[in-house]
C-alpha atoms as a PDB file:
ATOM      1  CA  UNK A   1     -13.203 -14.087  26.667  1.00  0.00           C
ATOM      2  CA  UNK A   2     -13.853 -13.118  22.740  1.00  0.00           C
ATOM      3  CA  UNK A   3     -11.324 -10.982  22.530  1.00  0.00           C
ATOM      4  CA  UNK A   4      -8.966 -13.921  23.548  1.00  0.00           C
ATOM      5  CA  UNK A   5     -10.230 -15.916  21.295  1.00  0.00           C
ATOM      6  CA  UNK A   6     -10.052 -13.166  18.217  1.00  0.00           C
ATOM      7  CA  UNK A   7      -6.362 -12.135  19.467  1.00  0.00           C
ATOM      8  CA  UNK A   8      -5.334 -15.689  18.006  1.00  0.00           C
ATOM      9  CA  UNK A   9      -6.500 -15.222  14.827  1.00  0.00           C
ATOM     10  CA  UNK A  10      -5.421 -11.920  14.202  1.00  0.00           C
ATOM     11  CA  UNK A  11      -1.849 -12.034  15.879  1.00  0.00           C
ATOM     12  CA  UNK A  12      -1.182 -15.349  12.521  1.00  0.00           C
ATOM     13  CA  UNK A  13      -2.947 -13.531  10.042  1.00  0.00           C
ATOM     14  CA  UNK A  14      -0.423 -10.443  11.106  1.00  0.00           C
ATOM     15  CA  UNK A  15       2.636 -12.848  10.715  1.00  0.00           C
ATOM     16  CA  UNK A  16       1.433 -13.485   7.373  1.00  0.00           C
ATOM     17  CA  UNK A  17       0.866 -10.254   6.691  1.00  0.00           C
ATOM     18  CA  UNK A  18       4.097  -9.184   7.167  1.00  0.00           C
ATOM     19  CA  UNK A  19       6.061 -10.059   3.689  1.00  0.00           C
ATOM     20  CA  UNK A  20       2.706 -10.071   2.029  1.00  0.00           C
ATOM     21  CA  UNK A  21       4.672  -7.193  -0.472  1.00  0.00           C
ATOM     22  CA  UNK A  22       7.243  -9.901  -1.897  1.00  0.00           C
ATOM     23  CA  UNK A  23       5.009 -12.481  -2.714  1.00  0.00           C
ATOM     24  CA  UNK A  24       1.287 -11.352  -3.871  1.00  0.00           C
ATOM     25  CA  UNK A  25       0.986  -9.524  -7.015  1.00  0.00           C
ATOM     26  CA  UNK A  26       3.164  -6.332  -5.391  1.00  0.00           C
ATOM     27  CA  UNK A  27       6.399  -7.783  -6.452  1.00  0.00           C
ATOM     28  CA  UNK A  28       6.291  -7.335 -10.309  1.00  0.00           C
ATOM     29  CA  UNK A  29       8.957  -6.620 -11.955  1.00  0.00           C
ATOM     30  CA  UNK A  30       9.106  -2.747 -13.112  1.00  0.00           C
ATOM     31  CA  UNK A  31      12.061  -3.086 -15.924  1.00  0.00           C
ATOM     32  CA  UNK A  32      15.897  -3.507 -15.535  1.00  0.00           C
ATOM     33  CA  UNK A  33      18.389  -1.540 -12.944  1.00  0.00           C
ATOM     34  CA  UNK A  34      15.180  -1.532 -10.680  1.00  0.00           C
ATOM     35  CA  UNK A  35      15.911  -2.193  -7.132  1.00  0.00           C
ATOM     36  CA  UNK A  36      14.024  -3.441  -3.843  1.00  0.00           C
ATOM     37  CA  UNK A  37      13.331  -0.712  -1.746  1.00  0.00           C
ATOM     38  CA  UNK A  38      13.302  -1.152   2.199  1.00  0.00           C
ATOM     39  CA  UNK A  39      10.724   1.612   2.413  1.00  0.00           C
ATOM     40  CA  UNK A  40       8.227  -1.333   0.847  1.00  0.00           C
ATOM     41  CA  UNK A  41       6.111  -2.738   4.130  1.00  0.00           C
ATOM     42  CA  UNK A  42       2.826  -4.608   4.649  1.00  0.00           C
ATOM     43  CA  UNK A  43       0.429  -4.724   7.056  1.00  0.00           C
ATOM     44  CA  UNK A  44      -3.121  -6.076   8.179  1.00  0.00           C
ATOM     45  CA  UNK A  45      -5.805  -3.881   7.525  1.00  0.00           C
ATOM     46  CA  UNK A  46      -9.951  -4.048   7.893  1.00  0.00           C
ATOM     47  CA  UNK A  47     -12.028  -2.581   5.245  1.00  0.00           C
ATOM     48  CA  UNK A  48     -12.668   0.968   5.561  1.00  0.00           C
ATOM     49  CA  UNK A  49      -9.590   1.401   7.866  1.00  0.00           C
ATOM     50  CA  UNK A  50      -7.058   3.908   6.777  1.00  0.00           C
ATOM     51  CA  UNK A  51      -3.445   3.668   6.898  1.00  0.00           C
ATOM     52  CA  UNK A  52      -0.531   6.694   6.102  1.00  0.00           C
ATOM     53  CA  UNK A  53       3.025   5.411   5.128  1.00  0.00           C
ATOM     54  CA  UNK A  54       5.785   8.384   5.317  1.00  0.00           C
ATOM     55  CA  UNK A  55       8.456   7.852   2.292  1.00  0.00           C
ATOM     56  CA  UNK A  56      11.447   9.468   1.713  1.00  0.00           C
ATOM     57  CA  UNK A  57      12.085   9.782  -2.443  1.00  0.00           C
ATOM     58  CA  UNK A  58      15.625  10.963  -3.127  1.00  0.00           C
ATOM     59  CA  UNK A  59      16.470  13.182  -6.480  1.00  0.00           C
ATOM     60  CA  UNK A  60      17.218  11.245  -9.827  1.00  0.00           C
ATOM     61  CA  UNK A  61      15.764   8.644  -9.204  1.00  0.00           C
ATOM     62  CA  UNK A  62      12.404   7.044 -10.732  1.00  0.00           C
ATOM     63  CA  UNK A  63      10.120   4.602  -8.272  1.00  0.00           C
ATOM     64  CA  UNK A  64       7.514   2.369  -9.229  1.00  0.00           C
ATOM     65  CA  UNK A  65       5.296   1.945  -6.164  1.00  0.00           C
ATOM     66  CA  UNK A  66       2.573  -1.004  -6.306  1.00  0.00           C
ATOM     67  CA  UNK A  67      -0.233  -1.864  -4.135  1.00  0.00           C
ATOM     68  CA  UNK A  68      -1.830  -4.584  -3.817  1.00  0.00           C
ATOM     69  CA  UNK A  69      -4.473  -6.254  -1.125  1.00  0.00           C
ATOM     70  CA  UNK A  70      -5.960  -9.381  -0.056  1.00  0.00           C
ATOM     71  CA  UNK A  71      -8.624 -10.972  -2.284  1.00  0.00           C
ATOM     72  CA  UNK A  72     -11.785  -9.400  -2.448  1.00  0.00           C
ATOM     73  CA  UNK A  73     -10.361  -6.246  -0.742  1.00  0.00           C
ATOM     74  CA  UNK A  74      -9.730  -4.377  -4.290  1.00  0.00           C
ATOM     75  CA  UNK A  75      -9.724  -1.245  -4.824  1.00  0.00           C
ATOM     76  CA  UNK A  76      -7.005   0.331  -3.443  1.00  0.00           C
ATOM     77  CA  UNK A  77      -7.560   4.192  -2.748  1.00  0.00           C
ATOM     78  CA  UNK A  78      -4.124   5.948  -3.113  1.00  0.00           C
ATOM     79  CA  UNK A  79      -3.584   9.539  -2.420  1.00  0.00           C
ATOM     80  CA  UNK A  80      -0.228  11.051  -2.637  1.00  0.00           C
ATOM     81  CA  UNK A  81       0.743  14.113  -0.078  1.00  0.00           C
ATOM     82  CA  UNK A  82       3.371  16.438   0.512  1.00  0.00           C
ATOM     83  CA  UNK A  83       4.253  15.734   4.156  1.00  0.00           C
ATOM     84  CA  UNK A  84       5.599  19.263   4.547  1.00  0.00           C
ATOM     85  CA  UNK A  85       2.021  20.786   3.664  1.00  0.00           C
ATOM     86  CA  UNK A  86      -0.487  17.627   3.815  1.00  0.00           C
ATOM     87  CA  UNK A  87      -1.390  18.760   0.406  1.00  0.00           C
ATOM     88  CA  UNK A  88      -2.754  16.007  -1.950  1.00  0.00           C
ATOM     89  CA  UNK A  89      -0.638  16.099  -4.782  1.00  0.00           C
ATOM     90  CA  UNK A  90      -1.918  12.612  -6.605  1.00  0.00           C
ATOM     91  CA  UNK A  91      -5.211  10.775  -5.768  1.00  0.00           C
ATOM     92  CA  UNK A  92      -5.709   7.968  -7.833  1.00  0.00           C
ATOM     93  CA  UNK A  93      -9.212   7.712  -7.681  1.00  0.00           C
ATOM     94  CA  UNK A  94      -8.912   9.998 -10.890  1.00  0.00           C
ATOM     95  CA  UNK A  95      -7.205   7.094 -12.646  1.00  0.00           C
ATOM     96  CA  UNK A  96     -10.049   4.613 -11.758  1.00  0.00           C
ATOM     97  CA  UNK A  97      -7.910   3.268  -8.836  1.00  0.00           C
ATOM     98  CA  UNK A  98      -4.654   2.027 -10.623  1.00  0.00           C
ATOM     99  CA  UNK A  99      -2.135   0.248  -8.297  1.00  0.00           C
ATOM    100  CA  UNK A 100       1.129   1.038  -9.354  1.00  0.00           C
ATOM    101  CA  UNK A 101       1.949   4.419  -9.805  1.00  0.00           C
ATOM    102  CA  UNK A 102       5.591   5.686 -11.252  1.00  0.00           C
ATOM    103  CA  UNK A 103       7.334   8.887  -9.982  1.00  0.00           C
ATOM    104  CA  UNK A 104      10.593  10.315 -11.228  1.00  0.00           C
ATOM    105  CA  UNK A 105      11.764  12.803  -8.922  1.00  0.00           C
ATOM    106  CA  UNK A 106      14.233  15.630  -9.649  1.00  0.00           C
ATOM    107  CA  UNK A 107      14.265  16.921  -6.279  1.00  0.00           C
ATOM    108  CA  UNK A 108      14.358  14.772  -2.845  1.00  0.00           C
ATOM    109  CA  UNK A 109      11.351  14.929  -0.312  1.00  0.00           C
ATOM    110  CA  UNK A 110       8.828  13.263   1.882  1.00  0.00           C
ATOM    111  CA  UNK A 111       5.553  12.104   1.115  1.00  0.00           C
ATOM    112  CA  UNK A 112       2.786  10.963   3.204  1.00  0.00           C
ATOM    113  CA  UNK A 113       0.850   7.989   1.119  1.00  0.00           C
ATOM    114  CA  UNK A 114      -2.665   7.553   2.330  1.00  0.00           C
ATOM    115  CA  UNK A 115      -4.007   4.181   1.952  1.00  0.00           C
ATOM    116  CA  UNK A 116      -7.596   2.974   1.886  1.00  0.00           C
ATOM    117  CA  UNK A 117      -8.800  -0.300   0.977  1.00  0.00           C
ATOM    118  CA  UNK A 118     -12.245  -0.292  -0.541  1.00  0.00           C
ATOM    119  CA  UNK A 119     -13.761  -3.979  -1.107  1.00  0.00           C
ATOM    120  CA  UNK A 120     -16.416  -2.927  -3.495  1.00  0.00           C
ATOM    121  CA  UNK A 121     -17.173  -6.510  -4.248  1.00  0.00           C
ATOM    122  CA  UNK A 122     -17.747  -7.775  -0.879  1.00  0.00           C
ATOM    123  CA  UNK A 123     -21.056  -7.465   0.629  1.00  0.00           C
ATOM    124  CA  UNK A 124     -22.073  -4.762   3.101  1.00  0.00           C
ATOM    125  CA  UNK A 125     -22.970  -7.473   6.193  1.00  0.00           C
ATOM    126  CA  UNK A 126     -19.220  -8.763   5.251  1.00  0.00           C
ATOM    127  CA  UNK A 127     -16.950  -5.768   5.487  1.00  0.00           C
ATOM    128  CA  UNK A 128     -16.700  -5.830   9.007  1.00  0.00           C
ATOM    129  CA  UNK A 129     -15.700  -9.204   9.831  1.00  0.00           C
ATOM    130  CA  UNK A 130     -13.059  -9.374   7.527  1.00  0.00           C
ATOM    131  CA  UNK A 131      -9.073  -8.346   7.951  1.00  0.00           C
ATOM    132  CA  UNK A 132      -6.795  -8.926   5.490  1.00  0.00           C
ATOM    133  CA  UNK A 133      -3.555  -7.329   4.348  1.00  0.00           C
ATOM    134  CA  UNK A 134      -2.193  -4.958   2.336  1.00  0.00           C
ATOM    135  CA  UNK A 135       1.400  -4.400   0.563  1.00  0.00           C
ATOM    136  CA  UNK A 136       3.269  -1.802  -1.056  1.00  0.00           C
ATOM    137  CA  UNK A 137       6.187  -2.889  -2.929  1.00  0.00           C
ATOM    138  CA  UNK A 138       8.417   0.172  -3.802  1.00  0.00           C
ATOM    139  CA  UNK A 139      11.357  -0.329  -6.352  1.00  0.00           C
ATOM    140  CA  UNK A 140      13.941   2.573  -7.839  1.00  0.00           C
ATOM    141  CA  UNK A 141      16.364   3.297 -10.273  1.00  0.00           C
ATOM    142  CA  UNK A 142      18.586   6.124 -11.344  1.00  0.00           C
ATOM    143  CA  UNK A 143      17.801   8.624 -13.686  1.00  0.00           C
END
């Protein structure tokens, strides 16, 4: 019987989850001739839980990719990998956990982004009662 009653809760918070990439801070604007790209998604997440988007960046172009998460649920942990390899090719927790990273590539391939949200300013007893969602707004131009 919990679970029914949970299911509820987390089937509307999905729904408004999923354009949470146009309309929380995600969808700044990066400069002019940038573009809306449909590889930008959002989805519900729990803290601690860890989700792996598979892009597709195409030669001569530059991308601005932002992330950005429910309140409370910041940082963002960010690690960029070659999907060929799995190697990690950016993490960002070297960059104290920026959220929008910028990538001009000169040759086309596929990258696996791993995505972690962190919540360091929500207590411990918290964490686990708490979904909320996360968005990744990815915009190009040509080069």
């Amino acid at each position: 019987m919990l679970v029914m009653m949970l299911s509820p809760e987390i089937s509307a918070q999905k729904n408004d989850c999923k354009k949470f990439h146009l309309y929380a801070g995600c969808n700044v604007n990066p400069g002019p001739r940038f573009k809306y790209n449909g590889q930008s998604r959002s989805n519900i997440i729990g803290i601690g839980d860890q989700l792996i988007y598979s892009l597709v960046l195409y030669e001569n172009n530059q991308y601005v990719i932002n992330f950005c998460t429910s309140e409370f649920f910041q940082p963002v942990h960010v690690k960029l990998m070659d999907a060929e390899t799995d190697a990690v090719m950016y993490d960002n927790k070297s960059d104290e956990y920026i959220e929008t990273l910028t990538l001009n590539i000169d040759k086309t391939q596929r990258l696996k982004i791993f995505v972690e949200v962190l919540a360091r300013d929500m207590p411990e007893e918290e964490k686990l009662d708490f979904f909320g969602c996360i968005g990744m707004m990815v915009q190009s131009k040509k080069i």
